[in-house]
N, C-alpha and C. Protein backbone atom coordinates (compact mmCIF):
# COMPACT_ATOMS: atom_id res chain seq x y z
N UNK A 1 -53.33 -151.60 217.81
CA UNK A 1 -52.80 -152.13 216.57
C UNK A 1 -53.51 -151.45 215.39
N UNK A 2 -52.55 -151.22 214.46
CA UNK A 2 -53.44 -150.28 213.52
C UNK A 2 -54.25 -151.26 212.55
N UNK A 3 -55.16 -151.20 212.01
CA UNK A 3 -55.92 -152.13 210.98
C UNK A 3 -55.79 -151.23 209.46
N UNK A 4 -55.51 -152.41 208.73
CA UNK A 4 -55.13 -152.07 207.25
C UNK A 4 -56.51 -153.52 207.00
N UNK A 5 -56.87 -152.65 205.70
CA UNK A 5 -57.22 -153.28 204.32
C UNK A 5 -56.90 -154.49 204.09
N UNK A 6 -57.30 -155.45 203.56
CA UNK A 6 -56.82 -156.58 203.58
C UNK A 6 -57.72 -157.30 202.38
N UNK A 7 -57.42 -157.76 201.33
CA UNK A 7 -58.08 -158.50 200.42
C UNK A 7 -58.57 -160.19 200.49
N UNK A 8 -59.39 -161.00 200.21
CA UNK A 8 -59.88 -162.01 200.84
C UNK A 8 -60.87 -162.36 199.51
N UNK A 9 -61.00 -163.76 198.94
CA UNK A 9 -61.44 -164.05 198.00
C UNK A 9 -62.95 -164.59 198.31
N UNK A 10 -64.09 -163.80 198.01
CA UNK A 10 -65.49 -164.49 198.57
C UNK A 10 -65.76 -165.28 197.38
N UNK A 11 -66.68 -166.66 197.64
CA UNK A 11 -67.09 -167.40 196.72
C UNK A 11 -68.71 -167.40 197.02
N UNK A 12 -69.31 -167.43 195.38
CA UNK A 12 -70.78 -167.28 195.91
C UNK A 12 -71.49 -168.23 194.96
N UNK A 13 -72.60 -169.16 195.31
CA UNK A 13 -73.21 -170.03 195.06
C UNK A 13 -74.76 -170.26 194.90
N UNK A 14 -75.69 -170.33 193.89
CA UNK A 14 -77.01 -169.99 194.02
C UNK A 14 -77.48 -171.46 193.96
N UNK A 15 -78.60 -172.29 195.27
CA UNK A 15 -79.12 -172.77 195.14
C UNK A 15 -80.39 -172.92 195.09
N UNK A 16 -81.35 -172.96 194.17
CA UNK A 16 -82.71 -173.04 194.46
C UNK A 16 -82.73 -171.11 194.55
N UNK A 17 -83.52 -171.23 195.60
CA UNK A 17 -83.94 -169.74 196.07
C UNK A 17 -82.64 -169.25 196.46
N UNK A 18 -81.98 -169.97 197.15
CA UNK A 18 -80.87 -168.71 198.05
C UNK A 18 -79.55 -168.52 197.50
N UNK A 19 -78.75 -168.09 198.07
CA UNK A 19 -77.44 -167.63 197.77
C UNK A 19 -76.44 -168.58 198.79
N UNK A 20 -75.27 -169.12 198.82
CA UNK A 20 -74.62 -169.03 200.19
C UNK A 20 -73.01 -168.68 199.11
N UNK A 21 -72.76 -168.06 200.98
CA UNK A 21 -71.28 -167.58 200.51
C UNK A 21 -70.36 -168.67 201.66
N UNK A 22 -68.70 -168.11 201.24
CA UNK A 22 -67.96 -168.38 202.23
C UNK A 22 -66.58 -167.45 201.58
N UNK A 23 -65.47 -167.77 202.35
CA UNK A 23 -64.27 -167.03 202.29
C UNK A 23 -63.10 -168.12 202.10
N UNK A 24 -62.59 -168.07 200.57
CA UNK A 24 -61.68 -169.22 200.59
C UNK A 24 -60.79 -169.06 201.98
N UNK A 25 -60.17 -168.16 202.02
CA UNK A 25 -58.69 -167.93 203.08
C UNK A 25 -58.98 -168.38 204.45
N UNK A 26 -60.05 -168.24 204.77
CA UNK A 26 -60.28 -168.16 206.59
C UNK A 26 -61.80 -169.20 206.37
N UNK A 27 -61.19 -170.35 207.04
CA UNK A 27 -62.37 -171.39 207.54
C UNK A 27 -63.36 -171.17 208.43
N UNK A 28 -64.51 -171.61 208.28
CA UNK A 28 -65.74 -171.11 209.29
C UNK A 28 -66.51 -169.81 208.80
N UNK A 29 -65.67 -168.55 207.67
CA UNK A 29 -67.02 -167.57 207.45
C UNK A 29 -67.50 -168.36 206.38
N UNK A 30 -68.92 -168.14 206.87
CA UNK A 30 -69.60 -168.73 205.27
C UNK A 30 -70.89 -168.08 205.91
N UNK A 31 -71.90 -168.23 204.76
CA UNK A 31 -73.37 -167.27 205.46
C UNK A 31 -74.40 -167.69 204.15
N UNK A 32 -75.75 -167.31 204.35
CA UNK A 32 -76.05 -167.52 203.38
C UNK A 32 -77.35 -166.64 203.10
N UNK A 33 -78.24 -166.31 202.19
CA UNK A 33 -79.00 -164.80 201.64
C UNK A 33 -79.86 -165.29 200.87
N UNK A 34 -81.12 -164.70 200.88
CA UNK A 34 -82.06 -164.69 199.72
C UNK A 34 -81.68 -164.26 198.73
N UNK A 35 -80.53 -163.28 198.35
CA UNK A 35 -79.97 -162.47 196.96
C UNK A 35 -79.26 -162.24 197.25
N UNK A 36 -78.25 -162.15 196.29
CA UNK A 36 -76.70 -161.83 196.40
C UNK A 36 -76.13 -160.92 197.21
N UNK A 37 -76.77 -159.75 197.32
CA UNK A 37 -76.49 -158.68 197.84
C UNK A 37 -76.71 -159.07 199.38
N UNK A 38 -77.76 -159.22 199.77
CA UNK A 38 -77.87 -159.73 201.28
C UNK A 38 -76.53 -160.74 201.27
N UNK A 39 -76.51 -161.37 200.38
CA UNK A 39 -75.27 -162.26 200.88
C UNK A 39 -74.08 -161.95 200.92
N UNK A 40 -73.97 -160.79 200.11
CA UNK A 40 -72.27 -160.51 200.22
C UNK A 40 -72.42 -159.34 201.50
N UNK A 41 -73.52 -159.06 201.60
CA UNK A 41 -73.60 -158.25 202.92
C UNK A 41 -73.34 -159.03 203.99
N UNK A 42 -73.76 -159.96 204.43
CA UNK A 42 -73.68 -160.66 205.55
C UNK A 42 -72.15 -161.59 205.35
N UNK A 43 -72.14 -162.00 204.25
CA UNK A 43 -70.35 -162.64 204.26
C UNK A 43 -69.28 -161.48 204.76
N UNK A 44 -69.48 -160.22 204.42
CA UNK A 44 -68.82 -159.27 204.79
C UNK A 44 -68.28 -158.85 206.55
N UNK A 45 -69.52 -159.32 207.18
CA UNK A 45 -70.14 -159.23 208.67
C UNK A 45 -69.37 -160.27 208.89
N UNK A 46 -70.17 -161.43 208.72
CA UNK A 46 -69.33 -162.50 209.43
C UNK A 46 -67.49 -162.69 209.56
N UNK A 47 -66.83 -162.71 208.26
CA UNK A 47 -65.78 -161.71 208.52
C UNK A 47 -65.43 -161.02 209.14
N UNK A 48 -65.95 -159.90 209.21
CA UNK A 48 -65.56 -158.95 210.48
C UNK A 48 -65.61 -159.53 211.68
N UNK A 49 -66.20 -159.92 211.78
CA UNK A 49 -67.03 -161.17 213.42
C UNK A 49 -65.61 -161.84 213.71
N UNK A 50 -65.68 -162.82 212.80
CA UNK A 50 -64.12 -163.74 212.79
C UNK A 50 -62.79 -163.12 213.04
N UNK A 51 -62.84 -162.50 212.52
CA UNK A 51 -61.41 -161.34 212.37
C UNK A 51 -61.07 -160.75 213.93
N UNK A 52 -63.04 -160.14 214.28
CA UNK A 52 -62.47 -159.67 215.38
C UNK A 52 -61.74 -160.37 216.98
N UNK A 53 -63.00 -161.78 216.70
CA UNK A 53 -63.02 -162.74 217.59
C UNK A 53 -61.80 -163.50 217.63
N UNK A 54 -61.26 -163.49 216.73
CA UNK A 54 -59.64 -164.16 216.80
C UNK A 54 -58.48 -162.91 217.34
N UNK A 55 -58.85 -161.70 217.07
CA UNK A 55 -58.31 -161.15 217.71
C UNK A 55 -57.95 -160.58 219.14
N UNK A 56 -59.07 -160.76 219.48
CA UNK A 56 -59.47 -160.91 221.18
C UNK A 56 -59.22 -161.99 222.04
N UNK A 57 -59.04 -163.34 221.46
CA UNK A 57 -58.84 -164.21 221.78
C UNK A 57 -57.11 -164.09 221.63
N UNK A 58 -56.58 -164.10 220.57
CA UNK A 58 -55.52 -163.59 220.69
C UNK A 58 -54.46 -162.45 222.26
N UNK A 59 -55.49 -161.24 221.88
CA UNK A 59 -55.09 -160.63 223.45
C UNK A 59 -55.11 -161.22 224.67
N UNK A 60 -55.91 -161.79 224.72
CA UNK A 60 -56.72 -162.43 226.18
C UNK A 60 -55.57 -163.81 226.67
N UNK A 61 -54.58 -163.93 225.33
CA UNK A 61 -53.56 -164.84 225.70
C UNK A 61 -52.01 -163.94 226.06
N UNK A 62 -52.47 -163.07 226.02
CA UNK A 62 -50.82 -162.02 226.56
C UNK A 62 -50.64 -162.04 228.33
N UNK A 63 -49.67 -162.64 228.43
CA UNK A 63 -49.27 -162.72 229.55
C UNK A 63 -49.24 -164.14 229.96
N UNK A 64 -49.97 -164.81 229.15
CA UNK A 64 -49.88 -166.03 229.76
C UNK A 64 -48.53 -166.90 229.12
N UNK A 65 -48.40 -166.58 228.03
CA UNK A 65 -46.85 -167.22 227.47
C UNK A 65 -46.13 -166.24 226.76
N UNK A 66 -44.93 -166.59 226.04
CA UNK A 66 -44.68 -165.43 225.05
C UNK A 66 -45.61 -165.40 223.31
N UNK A 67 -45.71 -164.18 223.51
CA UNK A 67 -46.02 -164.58 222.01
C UNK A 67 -44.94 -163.34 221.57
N UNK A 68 -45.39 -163.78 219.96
CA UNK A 68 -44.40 -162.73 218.71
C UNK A 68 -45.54 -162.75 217.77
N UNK A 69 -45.39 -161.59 217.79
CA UNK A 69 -46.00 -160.54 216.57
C UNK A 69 -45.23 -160.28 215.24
N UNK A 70 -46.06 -160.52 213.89
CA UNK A 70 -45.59 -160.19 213.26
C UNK A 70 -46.41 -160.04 211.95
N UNK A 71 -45.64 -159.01 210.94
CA UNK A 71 -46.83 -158.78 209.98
C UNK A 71 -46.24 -160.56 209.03
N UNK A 72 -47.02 -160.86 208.12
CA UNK A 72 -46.79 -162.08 207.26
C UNK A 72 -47.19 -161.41 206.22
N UNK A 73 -46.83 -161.90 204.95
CA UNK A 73 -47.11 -161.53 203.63
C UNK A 73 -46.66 -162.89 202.50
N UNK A 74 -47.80 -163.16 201.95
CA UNK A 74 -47.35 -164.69 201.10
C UNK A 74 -48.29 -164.32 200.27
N UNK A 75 -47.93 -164.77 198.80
CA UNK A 75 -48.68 -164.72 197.60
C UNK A 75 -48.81 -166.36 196.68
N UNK A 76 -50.63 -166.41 196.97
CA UNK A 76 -50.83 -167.99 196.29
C UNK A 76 -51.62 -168.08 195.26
């Protein structure tokens, strides 16, 4: 499957000493950093993590029922 680019809104939050992030669109990435930069570094990762892990999980269900593929596109 080819992978495209994909835009995703990070939110970032300073408490005290640290940073934490998360990803409005997709529940569960969130992370959190001594400085921003570590944090949008690691929100970036975890993302990828998620993305990939749903995708594998995804495969690992072919064959067992039908599925359908398809691209989606919605603007909110």
């Amino acid at each position: 499957m080819k992978q495209t680019s994909k835009i995703f809104t990070a939110v970032y939050k300073k408490s005290g000493k640290w940073y934490s992030g998360w990803i409005e669109e997709v529940p569960g990435v969130n992370t959190q950093g001594k400085t921003l930069i570590e944090t949008k570094k690691n929100l970036k990762e975890a993302l990828s993590l998620i993305l990939e892990t749903n995708r594998l999980i995804s495969e690992r269900s072919k064959g067992k029922s039908l599925l359908i593929r398809e691209q989606l596109s919605v603007f909110a």
